[in-house]
C-alpha atoms as a PDB file:
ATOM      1  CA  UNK A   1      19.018   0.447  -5.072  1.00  0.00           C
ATOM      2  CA  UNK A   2      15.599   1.222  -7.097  1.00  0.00           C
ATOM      3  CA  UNK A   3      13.520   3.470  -7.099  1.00  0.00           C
ATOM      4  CA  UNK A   4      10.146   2.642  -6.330  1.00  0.00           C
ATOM      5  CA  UNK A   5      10.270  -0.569  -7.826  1.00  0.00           C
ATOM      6  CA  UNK A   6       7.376  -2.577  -6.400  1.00  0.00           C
ATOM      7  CA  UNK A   7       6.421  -6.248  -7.291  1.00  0.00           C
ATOM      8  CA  UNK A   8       3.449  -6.444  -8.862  1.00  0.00           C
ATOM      9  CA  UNK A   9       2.150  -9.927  -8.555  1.00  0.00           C
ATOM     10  CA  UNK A  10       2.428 -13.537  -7.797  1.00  0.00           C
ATOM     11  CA  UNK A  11      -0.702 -16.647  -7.544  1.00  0.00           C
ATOM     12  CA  UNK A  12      -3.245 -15.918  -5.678  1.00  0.00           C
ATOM     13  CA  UNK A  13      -7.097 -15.914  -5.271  1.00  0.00           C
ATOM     14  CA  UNK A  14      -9.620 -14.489  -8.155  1.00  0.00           C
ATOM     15  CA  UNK A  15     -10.281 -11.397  -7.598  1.00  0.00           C
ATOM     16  CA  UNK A  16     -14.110 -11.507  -9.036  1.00  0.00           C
ATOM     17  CA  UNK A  17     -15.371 -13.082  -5.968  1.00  0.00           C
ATOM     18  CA  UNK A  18     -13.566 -10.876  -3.913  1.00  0.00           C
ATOM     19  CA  UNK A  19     -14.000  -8.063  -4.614  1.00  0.00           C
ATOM     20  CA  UNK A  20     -17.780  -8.599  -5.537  1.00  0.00           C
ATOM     21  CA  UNK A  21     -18.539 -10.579  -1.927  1.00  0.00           C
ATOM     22  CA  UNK A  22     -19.843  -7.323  -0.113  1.00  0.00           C
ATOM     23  CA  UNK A  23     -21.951  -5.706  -3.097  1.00  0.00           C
ATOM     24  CA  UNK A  24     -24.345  -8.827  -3.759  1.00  0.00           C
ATOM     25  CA  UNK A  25     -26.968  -6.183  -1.811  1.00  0.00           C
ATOM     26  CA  UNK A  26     -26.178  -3.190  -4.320  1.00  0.00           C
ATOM     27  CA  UNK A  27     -29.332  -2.500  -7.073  1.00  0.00           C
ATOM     28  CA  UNK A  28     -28.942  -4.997 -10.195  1.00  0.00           C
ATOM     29  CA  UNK A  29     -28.093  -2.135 -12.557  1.00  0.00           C
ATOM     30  CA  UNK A  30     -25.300  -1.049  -9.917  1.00  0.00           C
ATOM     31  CA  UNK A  31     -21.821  -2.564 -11.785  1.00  0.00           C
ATOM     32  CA  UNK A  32     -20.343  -5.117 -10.028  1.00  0.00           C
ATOM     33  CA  UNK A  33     -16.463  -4.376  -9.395  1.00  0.00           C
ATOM     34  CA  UNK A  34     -15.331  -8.345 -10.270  1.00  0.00           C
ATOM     35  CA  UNK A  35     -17.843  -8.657 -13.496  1.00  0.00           C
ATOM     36  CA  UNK A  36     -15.348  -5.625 -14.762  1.00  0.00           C
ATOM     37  CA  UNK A  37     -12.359  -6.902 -13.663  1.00  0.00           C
ATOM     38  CA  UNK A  38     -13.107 -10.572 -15.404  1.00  0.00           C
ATOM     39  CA  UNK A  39     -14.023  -8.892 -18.479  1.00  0.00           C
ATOM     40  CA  UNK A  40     -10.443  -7.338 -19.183  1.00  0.00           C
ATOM     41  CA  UNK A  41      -7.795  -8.883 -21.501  1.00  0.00           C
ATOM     42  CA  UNK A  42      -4.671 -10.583 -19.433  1.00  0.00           C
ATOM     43  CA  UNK A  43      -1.275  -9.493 -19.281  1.00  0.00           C
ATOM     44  CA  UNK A  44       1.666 -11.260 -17.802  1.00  0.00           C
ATOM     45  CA  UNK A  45       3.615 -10.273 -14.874  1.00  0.00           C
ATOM     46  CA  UNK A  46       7.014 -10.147 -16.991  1.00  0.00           C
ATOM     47  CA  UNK A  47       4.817  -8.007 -19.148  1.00  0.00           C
ATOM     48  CA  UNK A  48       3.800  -5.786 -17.211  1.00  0.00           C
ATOM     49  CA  UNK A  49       7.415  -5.178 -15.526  1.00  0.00           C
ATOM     50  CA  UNK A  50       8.833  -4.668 -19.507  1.00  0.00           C
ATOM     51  CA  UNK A  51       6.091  -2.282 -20.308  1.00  0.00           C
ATOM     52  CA  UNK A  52       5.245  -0.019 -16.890  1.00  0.00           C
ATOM     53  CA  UNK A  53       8.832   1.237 -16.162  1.00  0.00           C
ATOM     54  CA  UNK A  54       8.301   5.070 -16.174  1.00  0.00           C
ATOM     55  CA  UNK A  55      11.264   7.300 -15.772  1.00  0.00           C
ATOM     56  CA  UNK A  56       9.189   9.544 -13.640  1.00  0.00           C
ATOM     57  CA  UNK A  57       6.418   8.684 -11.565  1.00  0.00           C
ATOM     58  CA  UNK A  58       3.389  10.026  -9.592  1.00  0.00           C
ATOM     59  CA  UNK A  59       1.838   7.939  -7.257  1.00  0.00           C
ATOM     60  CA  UNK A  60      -1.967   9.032  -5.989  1.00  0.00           C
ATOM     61  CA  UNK A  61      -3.920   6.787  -3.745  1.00  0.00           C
ATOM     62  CA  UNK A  62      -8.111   7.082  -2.953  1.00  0.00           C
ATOM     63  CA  UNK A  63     -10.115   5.195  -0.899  1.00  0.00           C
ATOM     64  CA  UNK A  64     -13.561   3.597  -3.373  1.00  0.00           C
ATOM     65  CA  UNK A  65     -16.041   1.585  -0.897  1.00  0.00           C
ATOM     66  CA  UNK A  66     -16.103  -1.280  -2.557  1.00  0.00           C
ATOM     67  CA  UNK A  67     -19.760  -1.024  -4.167  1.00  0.00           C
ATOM     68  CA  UNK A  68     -18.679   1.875  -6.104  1.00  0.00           C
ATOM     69  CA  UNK A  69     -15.720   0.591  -7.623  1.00  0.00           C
ATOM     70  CA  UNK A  70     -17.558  -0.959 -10.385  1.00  0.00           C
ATOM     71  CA  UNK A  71     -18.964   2.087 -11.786  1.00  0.00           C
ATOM     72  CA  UNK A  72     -15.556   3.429 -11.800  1.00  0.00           C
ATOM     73  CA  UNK A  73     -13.740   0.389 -13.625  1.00  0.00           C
ATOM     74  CA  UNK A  74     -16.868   0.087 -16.026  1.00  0.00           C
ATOM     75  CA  UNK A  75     -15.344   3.793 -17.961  1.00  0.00           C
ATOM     76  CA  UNK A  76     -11.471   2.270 -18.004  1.00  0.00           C
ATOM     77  CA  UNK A  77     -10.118   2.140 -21.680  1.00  0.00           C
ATOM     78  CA  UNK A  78     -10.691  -0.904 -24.359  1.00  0.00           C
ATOM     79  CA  UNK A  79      -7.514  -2.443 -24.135  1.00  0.00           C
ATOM     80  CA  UNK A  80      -7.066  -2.109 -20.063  1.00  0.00           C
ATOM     81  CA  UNK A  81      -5.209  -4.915 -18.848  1.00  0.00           C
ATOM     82  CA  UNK A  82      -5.538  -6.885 -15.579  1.00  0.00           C
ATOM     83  CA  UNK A  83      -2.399  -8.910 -14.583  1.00  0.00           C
ATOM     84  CA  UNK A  84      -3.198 -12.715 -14.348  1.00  0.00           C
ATOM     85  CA  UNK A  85      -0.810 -15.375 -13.237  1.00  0.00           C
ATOM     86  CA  UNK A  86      -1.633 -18.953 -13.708  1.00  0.00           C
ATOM     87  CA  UNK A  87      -5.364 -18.042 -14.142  1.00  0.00           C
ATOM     88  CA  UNK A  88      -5.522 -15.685 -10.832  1.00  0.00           C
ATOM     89  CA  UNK A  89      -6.476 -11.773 -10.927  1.00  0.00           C
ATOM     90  CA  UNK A  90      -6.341 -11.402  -7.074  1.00  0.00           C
ATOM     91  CA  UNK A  91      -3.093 -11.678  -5.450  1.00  0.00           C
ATOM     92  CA  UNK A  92      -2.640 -11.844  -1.514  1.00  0.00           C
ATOM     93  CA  UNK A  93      -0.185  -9.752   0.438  1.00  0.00           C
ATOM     94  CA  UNK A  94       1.161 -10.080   4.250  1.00  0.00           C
ATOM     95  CA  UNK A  95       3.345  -7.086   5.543  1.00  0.00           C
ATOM     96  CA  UNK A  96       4.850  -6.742   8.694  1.00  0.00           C
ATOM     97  CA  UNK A  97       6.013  -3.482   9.774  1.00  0.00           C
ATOM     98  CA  UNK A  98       8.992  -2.767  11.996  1.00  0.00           C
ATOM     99  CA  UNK A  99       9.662   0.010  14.596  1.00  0.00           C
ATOM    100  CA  UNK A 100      11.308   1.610  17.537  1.00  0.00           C
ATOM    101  CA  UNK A 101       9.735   1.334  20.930  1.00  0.00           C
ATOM    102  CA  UNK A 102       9.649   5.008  20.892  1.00  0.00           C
ATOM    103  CA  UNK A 103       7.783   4.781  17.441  1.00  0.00           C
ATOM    104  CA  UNK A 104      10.472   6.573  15.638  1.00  0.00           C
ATOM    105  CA  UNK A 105       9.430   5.301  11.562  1.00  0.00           C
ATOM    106  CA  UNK A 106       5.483   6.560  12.581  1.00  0.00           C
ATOM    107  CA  UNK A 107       6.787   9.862  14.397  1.00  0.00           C
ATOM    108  CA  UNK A 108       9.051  11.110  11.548  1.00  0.00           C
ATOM    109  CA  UNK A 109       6.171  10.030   8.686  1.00  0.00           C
ATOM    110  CA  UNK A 110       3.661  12.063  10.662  1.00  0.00           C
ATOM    111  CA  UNK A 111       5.564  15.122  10.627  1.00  0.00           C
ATOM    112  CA  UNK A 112       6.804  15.020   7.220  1.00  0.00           C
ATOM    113  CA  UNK A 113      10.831  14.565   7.366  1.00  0.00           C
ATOM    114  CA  UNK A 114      12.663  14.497   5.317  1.00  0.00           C
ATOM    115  CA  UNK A 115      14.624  11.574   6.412  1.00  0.00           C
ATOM    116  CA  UNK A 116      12.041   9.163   7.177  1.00  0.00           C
ATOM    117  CA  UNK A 117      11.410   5.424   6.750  1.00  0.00           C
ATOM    118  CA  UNK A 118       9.696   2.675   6.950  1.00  0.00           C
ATOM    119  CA  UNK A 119      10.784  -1.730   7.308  1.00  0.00           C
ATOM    120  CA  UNK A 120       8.550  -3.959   7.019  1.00  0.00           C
ATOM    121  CA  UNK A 121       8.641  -7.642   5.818  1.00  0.00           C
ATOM    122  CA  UNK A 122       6.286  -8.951   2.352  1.00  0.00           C
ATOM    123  CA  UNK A 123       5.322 -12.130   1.667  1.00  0.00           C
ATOM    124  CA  UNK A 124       3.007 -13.199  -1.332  1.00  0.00           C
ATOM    125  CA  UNK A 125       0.728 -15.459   0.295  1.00  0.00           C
ATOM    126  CA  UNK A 126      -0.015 -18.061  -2.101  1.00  0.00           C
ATOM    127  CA  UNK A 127       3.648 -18.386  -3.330  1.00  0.00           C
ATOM    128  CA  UNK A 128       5.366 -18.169   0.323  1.00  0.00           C
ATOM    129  CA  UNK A 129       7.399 -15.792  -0.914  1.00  0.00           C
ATOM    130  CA  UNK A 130       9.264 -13.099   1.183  1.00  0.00           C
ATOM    131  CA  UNK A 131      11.021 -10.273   1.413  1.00  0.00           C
ATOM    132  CA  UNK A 132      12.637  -7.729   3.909  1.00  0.00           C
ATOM    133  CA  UNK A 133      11.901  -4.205   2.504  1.00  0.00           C
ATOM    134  CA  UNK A 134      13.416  -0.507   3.930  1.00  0.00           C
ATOM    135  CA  UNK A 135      11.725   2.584   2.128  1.00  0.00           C
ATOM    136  CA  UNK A 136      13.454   5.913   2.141  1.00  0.00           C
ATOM    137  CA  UNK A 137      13.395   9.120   0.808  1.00  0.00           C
ATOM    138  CA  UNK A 138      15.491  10.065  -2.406  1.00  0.00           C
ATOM    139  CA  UNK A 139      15.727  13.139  -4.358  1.00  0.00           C
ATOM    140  CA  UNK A 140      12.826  15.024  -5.282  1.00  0.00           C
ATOM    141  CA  UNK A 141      11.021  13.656  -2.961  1.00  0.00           C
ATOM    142  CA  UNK A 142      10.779  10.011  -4.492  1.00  0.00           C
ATOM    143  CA  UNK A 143      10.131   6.605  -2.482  1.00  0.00           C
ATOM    144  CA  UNK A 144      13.312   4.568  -2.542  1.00  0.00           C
ATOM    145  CA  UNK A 145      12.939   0.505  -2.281  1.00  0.00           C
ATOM    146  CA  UNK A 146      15.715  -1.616  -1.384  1.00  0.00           C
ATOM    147  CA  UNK A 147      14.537  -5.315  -0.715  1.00  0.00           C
ATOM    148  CA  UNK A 148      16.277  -8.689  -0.449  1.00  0.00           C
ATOM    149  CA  UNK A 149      14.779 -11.960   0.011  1.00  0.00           C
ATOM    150  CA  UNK A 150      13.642 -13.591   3.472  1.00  0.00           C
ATOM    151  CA  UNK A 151      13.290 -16.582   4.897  1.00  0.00           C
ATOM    152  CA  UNK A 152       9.108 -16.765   6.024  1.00  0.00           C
ATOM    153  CA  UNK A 153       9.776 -18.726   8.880  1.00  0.00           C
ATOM    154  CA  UNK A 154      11.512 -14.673   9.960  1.00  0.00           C
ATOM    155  CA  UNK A 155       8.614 -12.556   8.638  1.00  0.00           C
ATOM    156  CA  UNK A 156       7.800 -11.343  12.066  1.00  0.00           C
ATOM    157  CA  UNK A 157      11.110 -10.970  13.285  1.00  0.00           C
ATOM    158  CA  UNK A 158      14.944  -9.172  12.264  1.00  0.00           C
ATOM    159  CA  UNK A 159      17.695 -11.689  12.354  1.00  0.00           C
ATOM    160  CA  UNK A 160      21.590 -10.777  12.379  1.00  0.00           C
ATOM    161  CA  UNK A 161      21.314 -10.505   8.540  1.00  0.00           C
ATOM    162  CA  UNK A 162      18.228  -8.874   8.161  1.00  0.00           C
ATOM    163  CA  UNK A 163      19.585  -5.696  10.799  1.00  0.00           C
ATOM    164  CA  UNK A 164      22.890  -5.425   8.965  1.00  0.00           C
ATOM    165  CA  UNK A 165      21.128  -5.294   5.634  1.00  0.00           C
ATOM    166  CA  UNK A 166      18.468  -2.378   7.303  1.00  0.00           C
ATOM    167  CA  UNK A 167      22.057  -0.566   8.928  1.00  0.00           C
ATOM    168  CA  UNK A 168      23.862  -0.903   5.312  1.00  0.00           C
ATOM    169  CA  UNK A 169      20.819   0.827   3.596  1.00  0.00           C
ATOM    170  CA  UNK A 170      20.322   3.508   6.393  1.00  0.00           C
ATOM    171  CA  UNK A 171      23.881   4.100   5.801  1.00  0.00           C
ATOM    172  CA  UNK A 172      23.652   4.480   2.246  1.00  0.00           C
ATOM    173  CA  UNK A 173      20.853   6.568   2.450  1.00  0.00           C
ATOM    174  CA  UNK A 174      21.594   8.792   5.410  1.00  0.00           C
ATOM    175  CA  UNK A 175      18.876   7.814   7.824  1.00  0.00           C
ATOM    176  CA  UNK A 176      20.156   8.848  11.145  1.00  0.00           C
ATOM    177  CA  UNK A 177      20.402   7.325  14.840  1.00  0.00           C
ATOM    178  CA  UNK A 178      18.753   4.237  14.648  1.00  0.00           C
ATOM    179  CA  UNK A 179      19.829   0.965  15.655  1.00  0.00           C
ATOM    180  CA  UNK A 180      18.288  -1.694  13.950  1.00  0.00           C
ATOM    181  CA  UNK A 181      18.791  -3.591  16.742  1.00  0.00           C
ATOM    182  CA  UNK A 182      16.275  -1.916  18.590  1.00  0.00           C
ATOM    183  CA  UNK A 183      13.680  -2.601  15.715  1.00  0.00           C
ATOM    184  CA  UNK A 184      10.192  -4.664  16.674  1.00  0.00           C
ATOM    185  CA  UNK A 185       7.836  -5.826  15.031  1.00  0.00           C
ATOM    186  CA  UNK A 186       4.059  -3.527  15.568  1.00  0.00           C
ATOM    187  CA  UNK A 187       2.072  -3.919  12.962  1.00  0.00           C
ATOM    188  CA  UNK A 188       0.464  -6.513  10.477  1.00  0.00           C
ATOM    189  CA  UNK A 189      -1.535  -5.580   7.556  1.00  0.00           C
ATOM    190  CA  UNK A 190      -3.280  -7.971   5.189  1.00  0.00           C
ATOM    191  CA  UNK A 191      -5.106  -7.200   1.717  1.00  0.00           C
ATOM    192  CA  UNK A 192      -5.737  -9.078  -1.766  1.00  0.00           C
ATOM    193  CA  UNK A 193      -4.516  -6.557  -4.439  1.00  0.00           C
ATOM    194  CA  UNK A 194      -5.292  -6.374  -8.513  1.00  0.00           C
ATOM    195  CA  UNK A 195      -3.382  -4.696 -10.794  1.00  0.00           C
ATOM    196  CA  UNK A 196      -4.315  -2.861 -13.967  1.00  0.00           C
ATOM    197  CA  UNK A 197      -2.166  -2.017 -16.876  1.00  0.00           C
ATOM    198  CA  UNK A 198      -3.094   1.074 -19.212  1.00  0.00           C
ATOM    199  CA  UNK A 199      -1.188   0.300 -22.368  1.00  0.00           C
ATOM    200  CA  UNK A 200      -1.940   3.494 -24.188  1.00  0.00           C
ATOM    201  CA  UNK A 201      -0.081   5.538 -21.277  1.00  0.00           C
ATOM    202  CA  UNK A 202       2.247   2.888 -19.428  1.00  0.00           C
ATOM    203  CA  UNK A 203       0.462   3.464 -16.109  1.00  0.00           C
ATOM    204  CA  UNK A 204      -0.742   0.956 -14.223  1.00  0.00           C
ATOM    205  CA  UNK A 205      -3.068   1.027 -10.902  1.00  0.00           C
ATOM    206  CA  UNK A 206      -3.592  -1.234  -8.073  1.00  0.00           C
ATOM    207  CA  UNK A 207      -6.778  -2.101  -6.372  1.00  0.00           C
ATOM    208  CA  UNK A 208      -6.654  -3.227  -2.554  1.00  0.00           C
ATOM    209  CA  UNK A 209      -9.503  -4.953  -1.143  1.00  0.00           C
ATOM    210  CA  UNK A 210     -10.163  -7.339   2.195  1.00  0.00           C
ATOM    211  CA  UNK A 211      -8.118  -4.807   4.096  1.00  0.00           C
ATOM    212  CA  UNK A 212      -7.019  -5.362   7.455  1.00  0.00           C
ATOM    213  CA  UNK A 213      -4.352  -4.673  10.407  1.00  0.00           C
ATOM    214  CA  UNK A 214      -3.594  -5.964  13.135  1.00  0.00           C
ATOM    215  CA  UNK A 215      -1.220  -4.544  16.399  1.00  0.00           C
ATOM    216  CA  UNK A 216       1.560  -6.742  17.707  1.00  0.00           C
ATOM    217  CA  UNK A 217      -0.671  -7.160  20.538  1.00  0.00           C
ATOM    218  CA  UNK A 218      -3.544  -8.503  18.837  1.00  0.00           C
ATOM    219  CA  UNK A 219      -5.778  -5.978  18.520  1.00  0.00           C
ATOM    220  CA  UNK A 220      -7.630  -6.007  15.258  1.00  0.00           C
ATOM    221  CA  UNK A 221      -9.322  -3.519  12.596  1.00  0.00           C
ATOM    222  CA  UNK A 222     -11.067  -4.563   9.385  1.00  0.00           C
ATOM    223  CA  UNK A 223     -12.318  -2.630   6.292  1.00  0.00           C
ATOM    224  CA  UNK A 224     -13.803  -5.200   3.884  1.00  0.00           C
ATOM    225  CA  UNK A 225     -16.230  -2.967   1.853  1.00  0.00           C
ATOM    226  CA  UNK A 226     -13.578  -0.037   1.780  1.00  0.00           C
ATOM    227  CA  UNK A 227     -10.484  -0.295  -1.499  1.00  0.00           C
ATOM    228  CA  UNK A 228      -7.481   1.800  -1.599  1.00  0.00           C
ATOM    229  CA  UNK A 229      -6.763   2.361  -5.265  1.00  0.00           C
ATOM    230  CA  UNK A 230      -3.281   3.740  -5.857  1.00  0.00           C
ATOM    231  CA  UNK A 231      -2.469   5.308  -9.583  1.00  0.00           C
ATOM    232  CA  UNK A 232       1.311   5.053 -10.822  1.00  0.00           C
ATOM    233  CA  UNK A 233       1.599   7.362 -14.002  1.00  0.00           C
ATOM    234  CA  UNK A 234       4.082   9.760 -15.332  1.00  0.00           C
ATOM    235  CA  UNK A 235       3.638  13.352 -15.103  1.00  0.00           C
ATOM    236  CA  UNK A 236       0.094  13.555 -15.981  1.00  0.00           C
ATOM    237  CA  UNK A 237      -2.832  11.837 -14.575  1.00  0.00           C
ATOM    238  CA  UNK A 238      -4.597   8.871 -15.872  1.00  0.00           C
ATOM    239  CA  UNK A 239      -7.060   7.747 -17.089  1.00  0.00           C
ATOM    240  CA  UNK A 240      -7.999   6.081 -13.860  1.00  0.00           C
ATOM    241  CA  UNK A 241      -7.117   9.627 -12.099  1.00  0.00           C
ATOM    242  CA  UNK A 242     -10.086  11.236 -14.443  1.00  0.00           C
ATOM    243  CA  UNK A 243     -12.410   8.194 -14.124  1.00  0.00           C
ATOM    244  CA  UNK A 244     -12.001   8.474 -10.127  1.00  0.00           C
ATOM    245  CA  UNK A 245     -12.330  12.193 -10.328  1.00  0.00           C
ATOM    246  CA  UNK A 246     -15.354  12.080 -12.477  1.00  0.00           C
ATOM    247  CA  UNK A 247     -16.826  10.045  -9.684  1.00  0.00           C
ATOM    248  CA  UNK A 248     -16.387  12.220  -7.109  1.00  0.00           C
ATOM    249  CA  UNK A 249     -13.095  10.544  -5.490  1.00  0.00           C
ATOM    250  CA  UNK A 250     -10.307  13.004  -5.105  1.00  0.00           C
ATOM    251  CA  UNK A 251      -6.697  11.829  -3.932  1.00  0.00           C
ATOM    252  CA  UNK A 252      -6.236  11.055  -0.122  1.00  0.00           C
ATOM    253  CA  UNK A 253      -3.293  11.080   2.122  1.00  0.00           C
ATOM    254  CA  UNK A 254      -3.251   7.811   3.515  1.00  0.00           C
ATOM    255  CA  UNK A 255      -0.923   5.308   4.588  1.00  0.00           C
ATOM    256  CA  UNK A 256      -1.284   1.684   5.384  1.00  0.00           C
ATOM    257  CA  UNK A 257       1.536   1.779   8.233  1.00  0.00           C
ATOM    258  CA  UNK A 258       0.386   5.066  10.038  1.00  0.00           C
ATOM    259  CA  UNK A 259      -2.966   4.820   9.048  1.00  0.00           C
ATOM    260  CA  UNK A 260      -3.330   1.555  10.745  1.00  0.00           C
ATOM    261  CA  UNK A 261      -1.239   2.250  13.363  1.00  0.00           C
ATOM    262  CA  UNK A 262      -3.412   5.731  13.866  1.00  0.00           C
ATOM    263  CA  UNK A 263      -6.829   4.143  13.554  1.00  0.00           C
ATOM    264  CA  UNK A 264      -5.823   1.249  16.246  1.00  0.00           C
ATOM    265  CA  UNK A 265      -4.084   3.977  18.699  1.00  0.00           C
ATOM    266  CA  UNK A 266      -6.306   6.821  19.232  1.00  0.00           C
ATOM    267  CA  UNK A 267      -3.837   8.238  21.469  1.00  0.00           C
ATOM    268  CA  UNK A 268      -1.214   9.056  18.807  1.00  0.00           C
ATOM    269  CA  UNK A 269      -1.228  12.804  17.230  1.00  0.00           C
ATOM    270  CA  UNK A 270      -2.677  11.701  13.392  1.00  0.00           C
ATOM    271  CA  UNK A 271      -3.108  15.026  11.492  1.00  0.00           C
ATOM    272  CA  UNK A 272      -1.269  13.834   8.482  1.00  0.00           C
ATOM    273  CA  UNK A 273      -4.297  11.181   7.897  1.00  0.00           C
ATOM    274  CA  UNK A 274      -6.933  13.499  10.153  1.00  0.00           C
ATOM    275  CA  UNK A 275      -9.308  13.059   7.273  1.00  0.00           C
ATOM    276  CA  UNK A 276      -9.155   9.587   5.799  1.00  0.00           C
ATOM    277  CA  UNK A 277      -9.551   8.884   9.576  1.00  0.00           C
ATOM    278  CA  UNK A 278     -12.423  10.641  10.404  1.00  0.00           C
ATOM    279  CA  UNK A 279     -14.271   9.396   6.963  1.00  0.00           C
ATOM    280  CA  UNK A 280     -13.054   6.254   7.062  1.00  0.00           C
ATOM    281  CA  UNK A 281     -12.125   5.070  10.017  1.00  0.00           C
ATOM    282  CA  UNK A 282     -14.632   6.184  12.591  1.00  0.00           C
ATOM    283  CA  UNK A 283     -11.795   8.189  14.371  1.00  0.00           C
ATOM    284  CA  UNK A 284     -13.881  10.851  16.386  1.00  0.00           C
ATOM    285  CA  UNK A 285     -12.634  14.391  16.661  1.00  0.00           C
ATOM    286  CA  UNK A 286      -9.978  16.000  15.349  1.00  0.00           C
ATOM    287  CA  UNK A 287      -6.475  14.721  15.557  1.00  0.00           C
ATOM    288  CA  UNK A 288      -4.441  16.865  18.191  1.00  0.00           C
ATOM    289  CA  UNK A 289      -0.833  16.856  17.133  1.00  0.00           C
ATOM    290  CA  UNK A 290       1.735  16.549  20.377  1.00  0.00           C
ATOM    291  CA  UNK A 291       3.954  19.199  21.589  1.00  0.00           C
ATOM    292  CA  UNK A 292       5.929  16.420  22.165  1.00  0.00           C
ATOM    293  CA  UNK A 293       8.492  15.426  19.165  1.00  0.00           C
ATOM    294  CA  UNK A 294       9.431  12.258  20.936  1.00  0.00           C
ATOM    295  CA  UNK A 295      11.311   9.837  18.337  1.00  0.00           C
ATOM    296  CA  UNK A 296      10.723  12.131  15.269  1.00  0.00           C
ATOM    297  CA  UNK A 297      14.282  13.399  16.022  1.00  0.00           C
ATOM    298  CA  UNK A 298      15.515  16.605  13.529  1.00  0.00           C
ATOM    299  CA  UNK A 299      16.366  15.897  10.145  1.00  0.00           C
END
């Protein structure tokens, strides 16, 4: 078991054109966001795993639009890294995210308990690489990650293995009263990510761009000039924390899984991401939260 130990990278697409495709209209002496990121110094992805293992760590996300993201990575430090594999600073992810009919995993994140979690399956696009993934809580309120490899041709489904591995964890962990049989999958989400490396500190960030999500069903929501920057430091902020603050951008409580899920069901109670929904997301009103506590159970 580790604790919050996420991959940072495998090939994938350049992130300069990416993440520079919806400024091209922004004033000349506006930064562009991929002009920054090709200007930094390279660091490997064994590297990076050998240098950003902090004992303790605080994880703060933000949501940049895109156009001011360059003004932003313009202040980061002299000898800011930007992981590159095989020439490639943009990296492609694919999740899919599991659930209970009743939507247990979005029920007990949206009120906060303590035993909550979340399955999804990862794959690295470019590599076809995959991976079944269950998040719970640990001590101290830390994210715990326990992942094993998966077969892509299964991404979108649990097999016999895959639900034994998901009961073995729960066990482990002490997530209650749910069969992992009863798991399906709900939710797609799709993003090119770049990561940065702050050698002076050890923390590292990640930049998410091309965002999107898409419901079992097939309904659809895109956010292509909108980034969700997440900062992984030790106790302190980083520099990154300051430079975003500086801008104006303070920390938001968002989450791809209930986000998404949120912004593409109006009907569900959202008050946990009220805010990033309303700014962000064009959800009108403000998020009612149920009487009802169906699937969040008491833990």
């Amino acid at each position: 078991m580790t604790i919050a130990d996420e991959r940072v990278g495998v090939p994938g697409v350049d992130a300069a054109p990416l993440l520079d495709e919806y400024t091209d209209a922004v004033v000349d002496e506006q930064v562009r966001p991929g002009d920054v990121i090709a200007g930094l110094a390279a660091i490997s992805l064994d590297e990076i795993i050998a240098q950003a293992s902090l004992q303790t760590r605080v994880d703060r996300k933000y949501v940049v639009p895109v156009p001011e993201l360059g003004a932003v990575l313009a202040g980061v430090e002299d000898d800011a890294r930007v992981v590159e594999i095989a020439g490639l600073r943009g990296l492609g992810y694919e999740s899919v995210y599991f659930d209970t009919p009743d939507l247990r995993s979005y029920w007990l994140a949206e009120h906060g308990r303590r035993r909550r979690f979340k399955i999804r399956t990862r794959t690295y696009l470019e590599s076809a690489q995959s991976y079944l993934e269950v998040k719970t809580r640990g001590g101290r309120s830390s994210t715990v990650k326990d992942r094993v490899p998966y077969l892509g041709a299964d991404v979108r489904l649990l097999t016999d293995e895959g639900r034994g591995y998901v009961q073995a964890v729960f066990t482990e962990t002490g997530v209650p009263g749910v069969d992992p049989g009863s798991l399906i999958p709900v939710l797609t989400t799709r993003y090119t990510r770049t990561t940065l490396f702050l050698p002076s500190s050890g923390s590292r960030a990640t930049i998410d761009t091309q965002l999107s999500w898409e419901l079992d069903t097939g309904k659809r929501l895109e956010r292509l000039a909108m980034a969700i920057v997440e900062t992984k430091s030790g106790q302190r902020a980083s520099a990154v924390d300051r430079l975003l603050w500086s801008h104006g951008h303070r920390p938001a409580v968002i989450s791809k899984y209930g986000t998404g899920m949120a912004a593409l069901n109006p009907e569900l109670p959202a008050n946990k991401w009220g805010r990033v929904l309303q700014q962000h997301f064009g959800r009108p009103g403000r998020p009612q939260r149920a009487a009802l506590d169906r699937g969040a159970g008491r833990s």
